[in-house]
Every structure is written in C-alpha cells, then in structure tokens.
PDB file of N, CA and C in Angstrom:
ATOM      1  N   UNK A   1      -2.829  24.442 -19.514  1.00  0.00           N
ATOM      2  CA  UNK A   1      -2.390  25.249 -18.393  1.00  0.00           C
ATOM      3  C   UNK A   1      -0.954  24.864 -18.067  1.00  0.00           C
ATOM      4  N   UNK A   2      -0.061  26.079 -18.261  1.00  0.00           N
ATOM      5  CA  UNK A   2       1.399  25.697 -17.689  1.00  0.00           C
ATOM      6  C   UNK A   2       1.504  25.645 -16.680  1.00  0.00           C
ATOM      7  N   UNK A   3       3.065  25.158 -15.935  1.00  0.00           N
ATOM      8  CA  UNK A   3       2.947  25.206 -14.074  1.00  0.00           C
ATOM      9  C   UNK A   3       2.945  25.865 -13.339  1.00  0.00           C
ATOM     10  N   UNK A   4       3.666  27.258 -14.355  1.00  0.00           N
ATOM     11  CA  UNK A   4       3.470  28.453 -13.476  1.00  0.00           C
ATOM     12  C   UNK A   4       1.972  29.085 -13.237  1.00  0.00           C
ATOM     13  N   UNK A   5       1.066  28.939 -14.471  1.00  0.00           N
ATOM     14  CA  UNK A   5      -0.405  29.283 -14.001  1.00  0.00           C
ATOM     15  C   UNK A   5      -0.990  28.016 -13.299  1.00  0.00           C
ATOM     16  N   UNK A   6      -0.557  26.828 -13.180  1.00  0.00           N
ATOM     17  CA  UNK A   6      -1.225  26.071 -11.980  1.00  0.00           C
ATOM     18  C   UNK A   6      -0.775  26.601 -10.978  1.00  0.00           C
ATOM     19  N   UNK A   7       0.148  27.167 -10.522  1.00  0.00           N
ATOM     20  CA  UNK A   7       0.765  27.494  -8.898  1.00  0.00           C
ATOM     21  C   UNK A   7       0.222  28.846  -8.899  1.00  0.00           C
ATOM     22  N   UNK A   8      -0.266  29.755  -9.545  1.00  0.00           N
ATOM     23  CA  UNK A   8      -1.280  30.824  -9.352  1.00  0.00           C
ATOM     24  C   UNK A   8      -2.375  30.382  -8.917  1.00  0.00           C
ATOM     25  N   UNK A   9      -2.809  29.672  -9.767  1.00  0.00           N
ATOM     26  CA  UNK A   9      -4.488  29.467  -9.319  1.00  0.00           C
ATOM     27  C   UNK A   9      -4.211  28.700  -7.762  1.00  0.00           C
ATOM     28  N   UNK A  10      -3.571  28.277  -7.537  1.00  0.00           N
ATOM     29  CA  UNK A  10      -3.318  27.361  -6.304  1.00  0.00           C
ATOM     30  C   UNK A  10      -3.046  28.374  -5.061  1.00  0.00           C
ATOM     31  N   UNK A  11      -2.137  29.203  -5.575  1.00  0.00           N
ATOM     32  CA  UNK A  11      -2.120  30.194  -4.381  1.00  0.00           C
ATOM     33  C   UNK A  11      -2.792  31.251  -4.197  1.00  0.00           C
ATOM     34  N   UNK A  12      -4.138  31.108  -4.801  1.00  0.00           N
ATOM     35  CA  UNK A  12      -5.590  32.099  -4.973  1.00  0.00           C
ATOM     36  C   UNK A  12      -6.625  30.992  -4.100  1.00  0.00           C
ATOM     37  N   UNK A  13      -5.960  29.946  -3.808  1.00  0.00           N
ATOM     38  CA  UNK A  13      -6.882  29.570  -2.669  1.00  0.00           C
ATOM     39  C   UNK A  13      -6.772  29.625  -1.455  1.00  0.00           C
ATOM     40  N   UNK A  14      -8.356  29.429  -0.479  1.00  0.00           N
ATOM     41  CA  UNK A  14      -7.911  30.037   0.894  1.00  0.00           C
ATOM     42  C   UNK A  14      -7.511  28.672   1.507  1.00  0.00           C
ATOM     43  N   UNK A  15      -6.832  28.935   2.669  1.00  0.00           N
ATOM     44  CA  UNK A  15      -6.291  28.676   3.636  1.00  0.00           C
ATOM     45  C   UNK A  15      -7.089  26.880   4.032  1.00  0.00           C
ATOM     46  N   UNK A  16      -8.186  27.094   4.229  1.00  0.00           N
ATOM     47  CA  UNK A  16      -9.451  25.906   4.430  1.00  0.00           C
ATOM     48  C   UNK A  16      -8.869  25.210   2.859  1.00  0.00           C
ATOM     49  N   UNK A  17      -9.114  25.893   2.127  1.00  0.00           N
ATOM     50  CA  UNK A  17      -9.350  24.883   0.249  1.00  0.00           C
ATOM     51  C   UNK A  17      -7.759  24.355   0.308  1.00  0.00           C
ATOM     52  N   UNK A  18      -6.489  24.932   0.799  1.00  0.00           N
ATOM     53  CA  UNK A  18      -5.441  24.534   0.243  1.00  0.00           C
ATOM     54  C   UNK A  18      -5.101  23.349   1.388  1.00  0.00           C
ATOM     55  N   UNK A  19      -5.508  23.129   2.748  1.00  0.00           N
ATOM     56  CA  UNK A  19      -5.968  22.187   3.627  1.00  0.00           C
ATOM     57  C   UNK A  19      -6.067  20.646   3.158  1.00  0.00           C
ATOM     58  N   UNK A  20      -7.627  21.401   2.099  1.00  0.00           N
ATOM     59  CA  UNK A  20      -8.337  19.831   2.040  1.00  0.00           C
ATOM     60  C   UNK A  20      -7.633  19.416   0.431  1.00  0.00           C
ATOM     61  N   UNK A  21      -6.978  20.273  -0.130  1.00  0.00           N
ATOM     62  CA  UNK A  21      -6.239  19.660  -1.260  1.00  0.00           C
ATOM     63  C   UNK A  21      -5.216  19.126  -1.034  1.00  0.00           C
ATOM     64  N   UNK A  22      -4.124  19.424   0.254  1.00  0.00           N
ATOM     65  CA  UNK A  22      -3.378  18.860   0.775  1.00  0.00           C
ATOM     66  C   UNK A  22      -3.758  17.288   1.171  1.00  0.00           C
ATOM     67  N   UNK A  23      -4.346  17.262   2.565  1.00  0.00           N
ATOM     68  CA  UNK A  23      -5.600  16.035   2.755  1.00  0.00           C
ATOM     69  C   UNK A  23      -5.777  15.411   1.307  1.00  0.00           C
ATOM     70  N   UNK A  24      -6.399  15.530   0.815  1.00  0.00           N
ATOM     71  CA  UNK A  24      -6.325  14.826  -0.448  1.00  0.00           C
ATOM     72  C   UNK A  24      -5.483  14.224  -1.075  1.00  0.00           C
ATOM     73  N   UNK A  25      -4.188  15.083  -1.441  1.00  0.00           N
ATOM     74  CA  UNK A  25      -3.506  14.221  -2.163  1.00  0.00           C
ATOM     75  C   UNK A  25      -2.753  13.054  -1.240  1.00  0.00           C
ATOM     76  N   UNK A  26      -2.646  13.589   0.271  1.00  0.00           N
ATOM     77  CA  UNK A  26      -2.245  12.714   1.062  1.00  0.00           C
ATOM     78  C   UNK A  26      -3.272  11.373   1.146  1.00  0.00           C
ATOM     79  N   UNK A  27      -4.413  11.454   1.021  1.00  0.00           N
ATOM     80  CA  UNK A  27      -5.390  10.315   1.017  1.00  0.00           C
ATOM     81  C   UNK A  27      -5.145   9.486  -0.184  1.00  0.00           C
ATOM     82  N   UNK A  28      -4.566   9.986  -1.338  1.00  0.00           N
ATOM     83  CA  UNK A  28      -4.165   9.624  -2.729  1.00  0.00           C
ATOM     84  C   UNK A  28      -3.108   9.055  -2.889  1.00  0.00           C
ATOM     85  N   UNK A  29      -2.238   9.470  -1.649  1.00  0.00           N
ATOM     86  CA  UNK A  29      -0.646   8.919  -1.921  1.00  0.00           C
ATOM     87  C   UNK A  29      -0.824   7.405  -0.878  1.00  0.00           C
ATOM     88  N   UNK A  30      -1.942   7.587   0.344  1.00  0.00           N
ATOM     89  CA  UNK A  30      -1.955   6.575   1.251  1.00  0.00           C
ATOM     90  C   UNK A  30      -2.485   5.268   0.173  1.00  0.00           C
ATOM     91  N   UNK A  31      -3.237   5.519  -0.421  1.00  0.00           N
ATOM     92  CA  UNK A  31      -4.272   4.513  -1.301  1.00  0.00           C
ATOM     93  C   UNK A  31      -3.360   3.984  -2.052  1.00  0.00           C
ATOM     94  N   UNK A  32      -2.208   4.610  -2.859  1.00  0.00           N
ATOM     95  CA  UNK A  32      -0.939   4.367  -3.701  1.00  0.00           C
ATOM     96  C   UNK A  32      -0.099   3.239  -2.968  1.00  0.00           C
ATOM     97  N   UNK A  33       0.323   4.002  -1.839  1.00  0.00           N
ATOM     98  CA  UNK A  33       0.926   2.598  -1.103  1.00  0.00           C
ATOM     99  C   UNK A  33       0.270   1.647  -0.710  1.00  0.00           C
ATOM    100  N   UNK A  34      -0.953   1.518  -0.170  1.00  0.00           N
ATOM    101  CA  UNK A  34      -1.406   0.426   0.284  1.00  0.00           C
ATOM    102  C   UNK A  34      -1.836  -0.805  -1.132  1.00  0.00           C
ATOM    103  N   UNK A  35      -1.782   0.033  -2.492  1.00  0.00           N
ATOM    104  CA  UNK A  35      -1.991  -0.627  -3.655  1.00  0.00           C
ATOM    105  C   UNK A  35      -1.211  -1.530  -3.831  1.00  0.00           C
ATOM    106  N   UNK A  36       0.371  -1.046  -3.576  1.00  0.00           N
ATOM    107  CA  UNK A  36       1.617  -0.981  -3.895  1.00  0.00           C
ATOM    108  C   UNK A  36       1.581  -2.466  -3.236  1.00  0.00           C
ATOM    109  N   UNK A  37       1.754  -2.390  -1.580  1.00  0.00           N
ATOM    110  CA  UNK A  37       1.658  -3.320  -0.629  1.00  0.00           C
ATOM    111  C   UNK A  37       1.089  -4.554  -1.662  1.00  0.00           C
ATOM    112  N   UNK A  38      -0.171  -4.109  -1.634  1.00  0.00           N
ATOM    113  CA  UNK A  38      -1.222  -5.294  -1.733  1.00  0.00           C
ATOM    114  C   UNK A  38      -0.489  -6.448  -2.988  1.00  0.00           C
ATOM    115  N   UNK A  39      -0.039  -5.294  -4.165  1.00  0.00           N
ATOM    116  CA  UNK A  39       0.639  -5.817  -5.417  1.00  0.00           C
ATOM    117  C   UNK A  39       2.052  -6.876  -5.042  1.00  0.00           C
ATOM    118  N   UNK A  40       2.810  -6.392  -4.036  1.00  0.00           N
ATOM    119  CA  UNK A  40       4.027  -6.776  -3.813  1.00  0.00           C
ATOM    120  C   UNK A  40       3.363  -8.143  -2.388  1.00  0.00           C
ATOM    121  N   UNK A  41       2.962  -7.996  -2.009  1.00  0.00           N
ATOM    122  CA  UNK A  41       2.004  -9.410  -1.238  1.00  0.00           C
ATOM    123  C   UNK A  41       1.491 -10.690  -2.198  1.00  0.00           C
ATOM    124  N   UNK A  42       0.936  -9.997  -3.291  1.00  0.00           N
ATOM    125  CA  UNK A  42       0.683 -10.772  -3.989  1.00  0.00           C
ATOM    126  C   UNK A  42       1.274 -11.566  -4.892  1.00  0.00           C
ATOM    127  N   UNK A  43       2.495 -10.832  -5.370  1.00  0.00           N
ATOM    128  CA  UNK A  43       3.899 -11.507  -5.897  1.00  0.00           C
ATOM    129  C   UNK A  43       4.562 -12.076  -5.055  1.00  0.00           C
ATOM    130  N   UNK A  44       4.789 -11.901  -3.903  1.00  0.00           N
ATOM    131  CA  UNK A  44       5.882 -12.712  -2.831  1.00  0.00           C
ATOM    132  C   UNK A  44       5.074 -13.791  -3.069  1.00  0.00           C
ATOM    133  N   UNK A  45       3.758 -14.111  -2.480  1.00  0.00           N
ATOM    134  CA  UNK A  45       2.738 -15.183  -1.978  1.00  0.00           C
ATOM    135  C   UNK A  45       2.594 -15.945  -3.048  1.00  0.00           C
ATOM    136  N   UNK A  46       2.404 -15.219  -4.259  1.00  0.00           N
ATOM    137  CA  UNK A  46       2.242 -16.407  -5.422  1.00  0.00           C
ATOM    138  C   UNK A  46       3.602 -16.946  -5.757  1.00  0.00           C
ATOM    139  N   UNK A  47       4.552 -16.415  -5.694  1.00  0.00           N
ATOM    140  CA  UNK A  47       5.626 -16.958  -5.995  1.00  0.00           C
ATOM    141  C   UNK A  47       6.465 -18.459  -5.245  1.00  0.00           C
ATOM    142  N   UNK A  48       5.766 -17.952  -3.811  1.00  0.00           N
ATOM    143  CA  UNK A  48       6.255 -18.714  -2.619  1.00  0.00           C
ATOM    144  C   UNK A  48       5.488 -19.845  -2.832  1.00  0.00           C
ATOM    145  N   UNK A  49       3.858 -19.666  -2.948  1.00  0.00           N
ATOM    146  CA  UNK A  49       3.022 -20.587  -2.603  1.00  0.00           C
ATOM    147  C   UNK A  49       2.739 -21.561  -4.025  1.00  0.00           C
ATOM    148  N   UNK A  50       2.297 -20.977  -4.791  1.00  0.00           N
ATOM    149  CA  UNK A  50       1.495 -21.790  -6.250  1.00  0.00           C
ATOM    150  C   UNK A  50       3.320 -22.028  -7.219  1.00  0.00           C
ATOM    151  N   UNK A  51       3.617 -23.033  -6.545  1.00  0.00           N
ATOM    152  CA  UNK A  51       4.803 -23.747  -7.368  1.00  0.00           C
ATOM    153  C   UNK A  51       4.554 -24.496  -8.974  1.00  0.00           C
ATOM    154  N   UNK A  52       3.266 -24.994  -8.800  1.00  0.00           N
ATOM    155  CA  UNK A  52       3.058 -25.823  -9.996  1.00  0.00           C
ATOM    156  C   UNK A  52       2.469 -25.433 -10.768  1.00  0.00           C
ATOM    157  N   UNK A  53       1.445 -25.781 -12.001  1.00  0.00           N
ATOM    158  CA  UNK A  53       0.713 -25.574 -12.893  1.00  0.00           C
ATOM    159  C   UNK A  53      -0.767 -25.428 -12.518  1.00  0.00           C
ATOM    160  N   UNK A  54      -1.610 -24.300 -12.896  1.00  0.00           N
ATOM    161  CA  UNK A  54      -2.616 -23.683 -12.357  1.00  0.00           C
ATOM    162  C   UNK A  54      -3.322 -25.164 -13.322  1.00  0.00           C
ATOM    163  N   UNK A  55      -4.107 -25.905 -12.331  1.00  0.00           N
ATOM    164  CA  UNK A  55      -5.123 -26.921 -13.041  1.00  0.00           C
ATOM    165  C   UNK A  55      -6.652 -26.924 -12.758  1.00  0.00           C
ATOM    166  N   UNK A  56      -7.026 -25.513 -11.830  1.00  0.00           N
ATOM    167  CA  UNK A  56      -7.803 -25.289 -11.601  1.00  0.00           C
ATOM    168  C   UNK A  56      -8.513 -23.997 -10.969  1.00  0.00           C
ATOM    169  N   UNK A  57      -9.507 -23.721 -10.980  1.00  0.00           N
ATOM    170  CA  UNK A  57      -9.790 -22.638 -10.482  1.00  0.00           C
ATOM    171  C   UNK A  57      -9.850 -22.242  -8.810  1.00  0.00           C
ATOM    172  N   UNK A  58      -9.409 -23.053  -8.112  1.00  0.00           N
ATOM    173  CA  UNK A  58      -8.723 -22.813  -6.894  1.00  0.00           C
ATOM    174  C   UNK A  58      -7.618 -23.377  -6.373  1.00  0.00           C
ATOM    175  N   UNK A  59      -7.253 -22.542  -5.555  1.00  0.00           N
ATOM    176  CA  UNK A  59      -5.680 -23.587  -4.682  1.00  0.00           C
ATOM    177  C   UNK A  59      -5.788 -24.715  -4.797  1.00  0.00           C
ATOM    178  N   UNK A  60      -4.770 -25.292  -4.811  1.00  0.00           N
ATOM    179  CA  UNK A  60      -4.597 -26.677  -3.721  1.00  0.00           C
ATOM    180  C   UNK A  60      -4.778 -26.756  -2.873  1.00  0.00           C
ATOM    181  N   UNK A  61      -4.857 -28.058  -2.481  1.00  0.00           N
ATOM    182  CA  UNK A  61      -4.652 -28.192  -0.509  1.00  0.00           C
ATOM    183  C   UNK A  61      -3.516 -27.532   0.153  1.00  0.00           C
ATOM    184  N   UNK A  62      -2.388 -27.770  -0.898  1.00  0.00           N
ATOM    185  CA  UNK A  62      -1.417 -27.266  -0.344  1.00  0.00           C
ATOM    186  C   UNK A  62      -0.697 -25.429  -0.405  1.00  0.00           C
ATOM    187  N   UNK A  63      -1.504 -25.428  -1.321  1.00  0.00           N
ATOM    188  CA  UNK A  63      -1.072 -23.805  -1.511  1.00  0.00           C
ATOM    189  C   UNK A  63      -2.316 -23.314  -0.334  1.00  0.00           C
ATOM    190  N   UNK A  64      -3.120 -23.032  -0.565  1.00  0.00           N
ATOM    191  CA  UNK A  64      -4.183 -22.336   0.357  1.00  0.00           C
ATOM    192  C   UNK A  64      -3.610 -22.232   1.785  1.00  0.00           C
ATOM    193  N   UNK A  65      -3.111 -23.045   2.329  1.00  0.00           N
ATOM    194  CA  UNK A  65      -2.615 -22.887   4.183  1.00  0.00           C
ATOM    195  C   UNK A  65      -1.225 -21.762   3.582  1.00  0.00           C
ATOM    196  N   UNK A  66      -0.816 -22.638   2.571  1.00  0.00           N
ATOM    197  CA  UNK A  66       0.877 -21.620   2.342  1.00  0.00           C
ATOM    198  C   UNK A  66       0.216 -19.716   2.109  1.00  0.00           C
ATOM    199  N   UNK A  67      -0.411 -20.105   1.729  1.00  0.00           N
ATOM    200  CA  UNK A  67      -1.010 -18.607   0.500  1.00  0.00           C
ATOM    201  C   UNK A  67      -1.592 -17.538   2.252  1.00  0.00           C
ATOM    202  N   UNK A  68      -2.340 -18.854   3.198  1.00  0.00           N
ATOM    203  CA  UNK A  68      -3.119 -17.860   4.308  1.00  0.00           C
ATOM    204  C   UNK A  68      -1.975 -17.323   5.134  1.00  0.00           C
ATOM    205  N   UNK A  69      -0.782 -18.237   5.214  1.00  0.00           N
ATOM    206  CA  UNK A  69       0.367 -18.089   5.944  1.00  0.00           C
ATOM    207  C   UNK A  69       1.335 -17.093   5.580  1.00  0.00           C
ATOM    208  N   UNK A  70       1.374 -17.341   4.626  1.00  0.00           N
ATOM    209  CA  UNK A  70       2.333 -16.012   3.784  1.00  0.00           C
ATOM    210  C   UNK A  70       2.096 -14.349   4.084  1.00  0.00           C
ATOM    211  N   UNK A  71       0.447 -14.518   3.649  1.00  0.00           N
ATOM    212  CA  UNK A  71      -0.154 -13.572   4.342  1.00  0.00           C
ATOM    213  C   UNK A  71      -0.036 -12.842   5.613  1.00  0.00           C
ATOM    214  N   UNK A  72      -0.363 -13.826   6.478  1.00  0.00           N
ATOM    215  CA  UNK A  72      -0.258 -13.397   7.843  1.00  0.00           C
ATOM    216  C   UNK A  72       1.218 -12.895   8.099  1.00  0.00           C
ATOM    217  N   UNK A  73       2.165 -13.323   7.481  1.00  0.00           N
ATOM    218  CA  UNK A  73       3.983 -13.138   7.639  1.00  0.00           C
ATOM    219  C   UNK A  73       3.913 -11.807   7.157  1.00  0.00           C
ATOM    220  N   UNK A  74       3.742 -11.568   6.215  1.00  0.00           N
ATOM    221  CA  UNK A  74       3.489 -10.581   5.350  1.00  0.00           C
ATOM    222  C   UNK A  74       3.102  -9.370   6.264  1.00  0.00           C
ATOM    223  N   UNK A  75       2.055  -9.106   7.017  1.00  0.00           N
ATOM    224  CA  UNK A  75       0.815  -8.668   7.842  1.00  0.00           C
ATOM    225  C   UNK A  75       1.735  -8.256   9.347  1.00  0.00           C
ATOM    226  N   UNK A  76       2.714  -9.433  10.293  1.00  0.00           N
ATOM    227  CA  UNK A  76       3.055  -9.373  10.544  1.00  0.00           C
ATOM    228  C   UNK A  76       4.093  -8.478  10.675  1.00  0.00           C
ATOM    229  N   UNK A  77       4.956  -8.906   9.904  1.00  0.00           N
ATOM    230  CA  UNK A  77       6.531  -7.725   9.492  1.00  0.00           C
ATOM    231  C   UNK A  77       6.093  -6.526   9.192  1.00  0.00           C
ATOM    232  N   UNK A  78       5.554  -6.507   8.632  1.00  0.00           N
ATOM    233  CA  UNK A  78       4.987  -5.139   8.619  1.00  0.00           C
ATOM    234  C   UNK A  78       4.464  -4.343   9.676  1.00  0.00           C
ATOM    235  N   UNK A  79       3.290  -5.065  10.532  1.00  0.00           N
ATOM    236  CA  UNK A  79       2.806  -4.206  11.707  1.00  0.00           C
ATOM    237  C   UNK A  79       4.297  -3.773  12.771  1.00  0.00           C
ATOM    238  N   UNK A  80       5.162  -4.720  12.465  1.00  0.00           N
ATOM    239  CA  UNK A  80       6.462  -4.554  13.382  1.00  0.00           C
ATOM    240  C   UNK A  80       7.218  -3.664  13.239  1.00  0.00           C
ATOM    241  N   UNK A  81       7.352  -3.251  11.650  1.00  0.00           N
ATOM    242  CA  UNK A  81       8.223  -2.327  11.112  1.00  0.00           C
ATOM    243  C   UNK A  81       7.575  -0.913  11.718  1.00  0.00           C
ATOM    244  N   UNK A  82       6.287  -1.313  11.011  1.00  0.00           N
ATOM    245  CA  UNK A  82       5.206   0.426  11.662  1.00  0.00           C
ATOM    246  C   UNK A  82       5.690   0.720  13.114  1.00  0.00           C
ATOM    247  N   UNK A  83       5.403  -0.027  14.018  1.00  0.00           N
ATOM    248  CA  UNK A  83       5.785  -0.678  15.465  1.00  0.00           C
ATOM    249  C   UNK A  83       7.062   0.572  16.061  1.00  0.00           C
ATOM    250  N   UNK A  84       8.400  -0.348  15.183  1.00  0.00           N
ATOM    251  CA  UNK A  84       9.419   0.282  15.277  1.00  0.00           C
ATOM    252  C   UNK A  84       9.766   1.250  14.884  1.00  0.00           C
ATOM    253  N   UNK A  85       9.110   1.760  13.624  1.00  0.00           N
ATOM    254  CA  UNK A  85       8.800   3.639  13.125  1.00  0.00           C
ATOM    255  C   UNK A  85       8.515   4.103  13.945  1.00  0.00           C
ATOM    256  N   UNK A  86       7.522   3.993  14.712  1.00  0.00           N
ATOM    257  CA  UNK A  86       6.838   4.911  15.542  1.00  0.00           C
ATOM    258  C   UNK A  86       7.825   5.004  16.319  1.00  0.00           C
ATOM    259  N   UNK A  87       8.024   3.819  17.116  1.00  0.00           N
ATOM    260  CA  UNK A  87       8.807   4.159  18.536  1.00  0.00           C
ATOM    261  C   UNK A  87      10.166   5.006  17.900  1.00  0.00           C
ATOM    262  N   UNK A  88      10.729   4.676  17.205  1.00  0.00           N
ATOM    263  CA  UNK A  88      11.747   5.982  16.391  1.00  0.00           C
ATOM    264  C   UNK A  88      11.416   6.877  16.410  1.00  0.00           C
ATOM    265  N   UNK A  89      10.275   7.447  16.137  1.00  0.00           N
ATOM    266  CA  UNK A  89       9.893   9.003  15.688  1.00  0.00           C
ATOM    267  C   UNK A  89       9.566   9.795  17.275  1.00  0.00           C
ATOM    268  N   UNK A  90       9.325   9.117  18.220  1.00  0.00           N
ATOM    269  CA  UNK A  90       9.113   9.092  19.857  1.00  0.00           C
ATOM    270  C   UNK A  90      10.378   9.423  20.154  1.00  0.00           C
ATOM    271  N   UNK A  91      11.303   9.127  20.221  1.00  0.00           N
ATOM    272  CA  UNK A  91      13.134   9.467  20.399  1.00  0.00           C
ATOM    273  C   UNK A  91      13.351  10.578  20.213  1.00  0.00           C
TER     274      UNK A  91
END
C-alpha cells in the first residue's frame, strides 16, 4: 500500500475511528518517551554510580544509596521541568 492509498483509506474513516487512532498513536508516542526517559536514567545512573568492576550480581554498598539517589535527582528535575511547562503554557 502506497501513501497516497494509506491517506484514502484514512480519510474514509468516521470522525469517532479517526479520534481513537489519533489517541492511539498519542498513547504510542507517550510510551516512546517514557522508554526514552527510563533508557537515559539508566545511563546517567550507571555511569555516575557503578564506577568499578561488576563482581557480582548486586550493587555495592556503595552504589545502591548512589543508584537510589540518582534516581530520585533524576525524578526530581524532571517533575520541576513539567512544573515549569505547565506554568508556561498558563501565560
């Protein structure tokens, strides 16, 4: 199917169907970023936290507080940024 017969069949739907396909891909793009997030959390944190040679199948003493902390920083800046979006989009 070329793009011009995908954008036919697309605009042969009603009003309700082109809605929840919208909705959709927006639920698809939210899941994308929050992937995204999760991926880029997980590179800051390991990078920051697990300095040495993996000798076992869990943290250290010392990575685990770094790794919960990172997190929470992480968690933080972020709710702040959202925070300050909003109040922007309020203006």
């Amino acid at each position: 199917m070329d793009q011009r017969q995908a954008q036919v069949d697309i605009d042969r739907l009603s009003d309700n169907d082109k809605r929840e396909l919208q909705q959709s891909i927006n639920n698809e793009m939210q899941k994308a970023k929050i992937q995204e997030s999760v991926h880029e959390l997980t590179d800051i944190c390991w990078k920051k936290c697990v300095t040495g040679s993996i000798s076992s199948s869990s943290l250290d003493r010392k990575e685990e507080p770094c790794i919960q902390n990172c997190v929470e920083r992480f968690l933080d800046a972020n709710e702040a940024v959202l925070k300050h979006l909003s109040v922007m989009r309020g203006q």
